[in-house]
N, C-alpha and C. Protein backbone atom coordinates (compact mmCIF):
# COMPACT_ATOMS: atom_id res chain seq x y z
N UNK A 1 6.14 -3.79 -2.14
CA UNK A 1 4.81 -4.14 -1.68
C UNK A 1 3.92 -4.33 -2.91
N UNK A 2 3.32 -5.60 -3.11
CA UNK A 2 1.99 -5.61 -3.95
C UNK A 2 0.50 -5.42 -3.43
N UNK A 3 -0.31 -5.50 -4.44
CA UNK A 3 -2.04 -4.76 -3.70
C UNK A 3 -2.50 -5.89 -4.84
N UNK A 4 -3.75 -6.38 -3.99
CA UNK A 4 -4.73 -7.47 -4.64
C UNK A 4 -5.82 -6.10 -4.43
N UNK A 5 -6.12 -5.53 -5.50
CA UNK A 5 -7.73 -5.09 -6.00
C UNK A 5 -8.34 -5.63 -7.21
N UNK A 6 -9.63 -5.03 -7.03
CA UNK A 6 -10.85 -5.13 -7.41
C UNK A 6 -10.98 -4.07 -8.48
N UNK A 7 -10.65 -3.71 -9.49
CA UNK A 7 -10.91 -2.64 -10.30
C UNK A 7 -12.22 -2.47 -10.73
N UNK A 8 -13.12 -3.11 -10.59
CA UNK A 8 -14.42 -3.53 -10.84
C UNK A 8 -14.98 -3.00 -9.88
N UNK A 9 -14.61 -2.53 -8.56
CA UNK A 9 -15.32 -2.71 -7.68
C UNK A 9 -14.73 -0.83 -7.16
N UNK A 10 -15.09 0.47 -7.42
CA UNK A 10 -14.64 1.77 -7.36
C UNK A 10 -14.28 2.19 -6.34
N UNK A 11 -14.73 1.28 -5.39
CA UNK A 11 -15.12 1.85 -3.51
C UNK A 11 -13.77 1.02 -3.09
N UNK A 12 -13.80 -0.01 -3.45
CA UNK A 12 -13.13 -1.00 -3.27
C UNK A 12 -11.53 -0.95 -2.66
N UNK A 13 -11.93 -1.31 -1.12
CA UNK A 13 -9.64 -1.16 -0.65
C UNK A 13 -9.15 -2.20 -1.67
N UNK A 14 -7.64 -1.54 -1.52
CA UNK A 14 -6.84 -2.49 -1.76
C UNK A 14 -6.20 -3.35 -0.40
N UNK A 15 -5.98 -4.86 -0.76
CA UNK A 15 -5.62 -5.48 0.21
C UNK A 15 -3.98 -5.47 0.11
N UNK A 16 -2.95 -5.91 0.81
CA UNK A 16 -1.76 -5.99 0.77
C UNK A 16 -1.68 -7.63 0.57
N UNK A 17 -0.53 -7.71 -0.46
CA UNK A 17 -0.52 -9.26 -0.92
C UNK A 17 0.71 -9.75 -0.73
N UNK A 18 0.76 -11.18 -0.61
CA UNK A 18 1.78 -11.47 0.08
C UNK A 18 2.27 -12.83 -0.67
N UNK A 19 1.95 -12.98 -2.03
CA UNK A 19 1.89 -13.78 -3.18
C UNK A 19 1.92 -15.08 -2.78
N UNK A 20 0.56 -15.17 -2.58
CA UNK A 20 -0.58 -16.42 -2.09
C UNK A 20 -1.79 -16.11 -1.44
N UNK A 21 -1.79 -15.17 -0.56
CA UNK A 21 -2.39 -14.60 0.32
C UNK A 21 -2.89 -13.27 0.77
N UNK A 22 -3.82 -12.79 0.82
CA UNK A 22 -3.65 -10.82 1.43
C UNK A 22 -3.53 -11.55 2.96
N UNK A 23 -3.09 -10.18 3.43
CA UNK A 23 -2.49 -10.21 4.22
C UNK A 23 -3.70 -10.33 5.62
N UNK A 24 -5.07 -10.10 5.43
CA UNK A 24 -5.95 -10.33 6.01
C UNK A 24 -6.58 -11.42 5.99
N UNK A 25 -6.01 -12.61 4.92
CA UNK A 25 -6.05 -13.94 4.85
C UNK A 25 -7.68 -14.22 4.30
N UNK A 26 -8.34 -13.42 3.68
CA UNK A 26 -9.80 -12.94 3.27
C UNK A 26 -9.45 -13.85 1.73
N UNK A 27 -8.46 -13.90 0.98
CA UNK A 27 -7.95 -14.37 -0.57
C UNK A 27 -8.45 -16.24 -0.20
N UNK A 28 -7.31 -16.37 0.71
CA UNK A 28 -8.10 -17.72 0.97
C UNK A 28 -8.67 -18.72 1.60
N UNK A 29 -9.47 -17.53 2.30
CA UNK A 29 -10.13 -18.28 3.21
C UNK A 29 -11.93 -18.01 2.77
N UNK A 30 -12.10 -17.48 1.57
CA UNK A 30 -12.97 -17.12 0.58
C UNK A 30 -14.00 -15.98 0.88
N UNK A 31 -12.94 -15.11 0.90
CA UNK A 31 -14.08 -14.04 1.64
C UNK A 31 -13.92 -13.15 0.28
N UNK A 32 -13.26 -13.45 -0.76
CA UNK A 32 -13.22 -12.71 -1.99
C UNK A 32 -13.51 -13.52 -2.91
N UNK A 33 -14.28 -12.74 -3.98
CA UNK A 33 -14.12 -14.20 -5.36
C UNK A 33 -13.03 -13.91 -6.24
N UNK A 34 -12.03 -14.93 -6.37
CA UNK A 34 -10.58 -14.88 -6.62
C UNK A 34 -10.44 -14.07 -8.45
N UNK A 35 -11.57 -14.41 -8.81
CA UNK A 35 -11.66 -14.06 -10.10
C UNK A 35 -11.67 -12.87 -10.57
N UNK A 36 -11.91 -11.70 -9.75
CA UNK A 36 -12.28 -10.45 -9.58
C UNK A 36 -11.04 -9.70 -9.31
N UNK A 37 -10.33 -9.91 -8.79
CA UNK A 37 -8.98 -9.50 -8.11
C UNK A 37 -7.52 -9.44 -9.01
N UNK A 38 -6.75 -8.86 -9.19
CA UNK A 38 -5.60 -8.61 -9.50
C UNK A 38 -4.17 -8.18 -8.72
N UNK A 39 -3.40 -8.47 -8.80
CA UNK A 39 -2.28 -8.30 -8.28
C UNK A 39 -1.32 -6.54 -9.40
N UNK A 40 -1.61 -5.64 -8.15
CA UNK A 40 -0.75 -4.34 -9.20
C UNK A 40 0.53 -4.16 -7.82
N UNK A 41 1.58 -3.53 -8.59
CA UNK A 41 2.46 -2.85 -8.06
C UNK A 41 2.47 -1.64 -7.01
N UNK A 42 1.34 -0.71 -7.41
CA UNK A 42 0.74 0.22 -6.79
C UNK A 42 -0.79 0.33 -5.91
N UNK A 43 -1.28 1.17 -5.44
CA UNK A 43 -2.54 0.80 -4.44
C UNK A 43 -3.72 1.46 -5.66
N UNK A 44 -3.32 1.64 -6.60
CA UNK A 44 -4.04 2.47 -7.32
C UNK A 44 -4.91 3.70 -7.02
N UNK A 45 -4.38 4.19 -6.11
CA UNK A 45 -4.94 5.59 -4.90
C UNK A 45 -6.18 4.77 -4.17
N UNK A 46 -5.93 3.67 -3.53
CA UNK A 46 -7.03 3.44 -3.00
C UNK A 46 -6.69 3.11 -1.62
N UNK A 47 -7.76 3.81 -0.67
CA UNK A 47 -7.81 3.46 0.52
C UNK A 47 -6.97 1.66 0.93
N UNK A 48 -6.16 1.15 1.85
CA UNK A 48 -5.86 -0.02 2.21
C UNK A 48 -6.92 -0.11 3.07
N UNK A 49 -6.80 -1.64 3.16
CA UNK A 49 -8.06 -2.62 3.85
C UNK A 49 -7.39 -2.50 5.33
N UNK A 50 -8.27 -2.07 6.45
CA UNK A 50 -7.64 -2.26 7.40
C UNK A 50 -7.51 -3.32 8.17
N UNK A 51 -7.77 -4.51 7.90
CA UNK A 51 -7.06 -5.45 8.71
C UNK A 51 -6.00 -5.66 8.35
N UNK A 52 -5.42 -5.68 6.76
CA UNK A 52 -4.46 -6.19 6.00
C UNK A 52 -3.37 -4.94 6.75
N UNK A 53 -3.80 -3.73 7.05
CA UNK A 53 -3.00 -2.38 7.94
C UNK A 53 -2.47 -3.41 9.03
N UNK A 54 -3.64 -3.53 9.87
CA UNK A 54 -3.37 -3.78 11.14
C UNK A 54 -2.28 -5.46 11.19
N UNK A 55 -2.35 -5.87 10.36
CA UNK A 55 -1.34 -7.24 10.27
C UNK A 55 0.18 -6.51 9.50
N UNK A 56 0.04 -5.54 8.80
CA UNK A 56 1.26 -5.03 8.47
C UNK A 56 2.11 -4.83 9.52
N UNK A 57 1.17 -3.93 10.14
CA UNK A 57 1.96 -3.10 11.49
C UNK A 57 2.27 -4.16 12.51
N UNK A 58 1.56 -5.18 12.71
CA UNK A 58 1.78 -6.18 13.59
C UNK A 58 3.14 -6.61 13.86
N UNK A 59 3.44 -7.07 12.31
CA UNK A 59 4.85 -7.67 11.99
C UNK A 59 5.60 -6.42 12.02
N UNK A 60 5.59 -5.78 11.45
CA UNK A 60 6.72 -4.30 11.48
C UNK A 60 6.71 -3.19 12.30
N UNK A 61 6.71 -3.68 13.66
CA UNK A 61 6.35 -2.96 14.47
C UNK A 61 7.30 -2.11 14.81
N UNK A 62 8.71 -1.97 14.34
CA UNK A 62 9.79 -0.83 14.71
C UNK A 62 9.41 0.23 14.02
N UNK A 63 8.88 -0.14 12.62
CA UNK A 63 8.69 1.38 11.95
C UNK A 63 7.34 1.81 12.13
N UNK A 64 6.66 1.17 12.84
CA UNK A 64 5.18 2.28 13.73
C UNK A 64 5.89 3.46 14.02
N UNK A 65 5.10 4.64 13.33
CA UNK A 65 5.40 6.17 13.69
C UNK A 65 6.32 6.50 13.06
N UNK A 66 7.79 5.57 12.62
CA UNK A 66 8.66 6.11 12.19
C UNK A 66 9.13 6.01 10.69
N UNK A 67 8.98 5.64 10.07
CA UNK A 67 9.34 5.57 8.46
C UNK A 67 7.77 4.73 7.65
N UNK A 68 6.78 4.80 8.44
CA UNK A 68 5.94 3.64 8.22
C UNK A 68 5.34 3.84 6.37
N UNK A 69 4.55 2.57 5.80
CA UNK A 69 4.66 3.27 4.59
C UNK A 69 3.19 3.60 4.66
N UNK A 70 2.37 3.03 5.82
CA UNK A 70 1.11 4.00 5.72
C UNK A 70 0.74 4.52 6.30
């Protein structure tokens, strides 16, 4: 899993990325300014964005409750 954050930004979720896209489709549909953002390996202990949650779980809906990774 990759995370598009904002290190600039302290409060700031991380979105789940989907290399083109977060997964809340906010990257490009310009609800972020692209310039600000980075692609890390880790969430950098930061809260996830919950729509980018709620589209995780959407698609991976066997491991709801059971192995989930959030």
């Amino acid at each position: 899993m990759k995370y598009l954050i904002n290190l600039n930004k302290p409060t700031g979720k991380a979105h789940l990325w989907d290399d083109g896209d977060s997964y809340c489709k906010m990257y490009l549909t310009g609800g972020m300014t692209k310039k600000k953002y980075r692609v890390y390996p880790d969430s950098q202990n930061r809260e996830i964005c919950l729509m980018c949650r709620n589209v995780w779980d959407s698609i991976h809906t066997y491991t709801k409750g059971v192995n989930s990774e959030f």
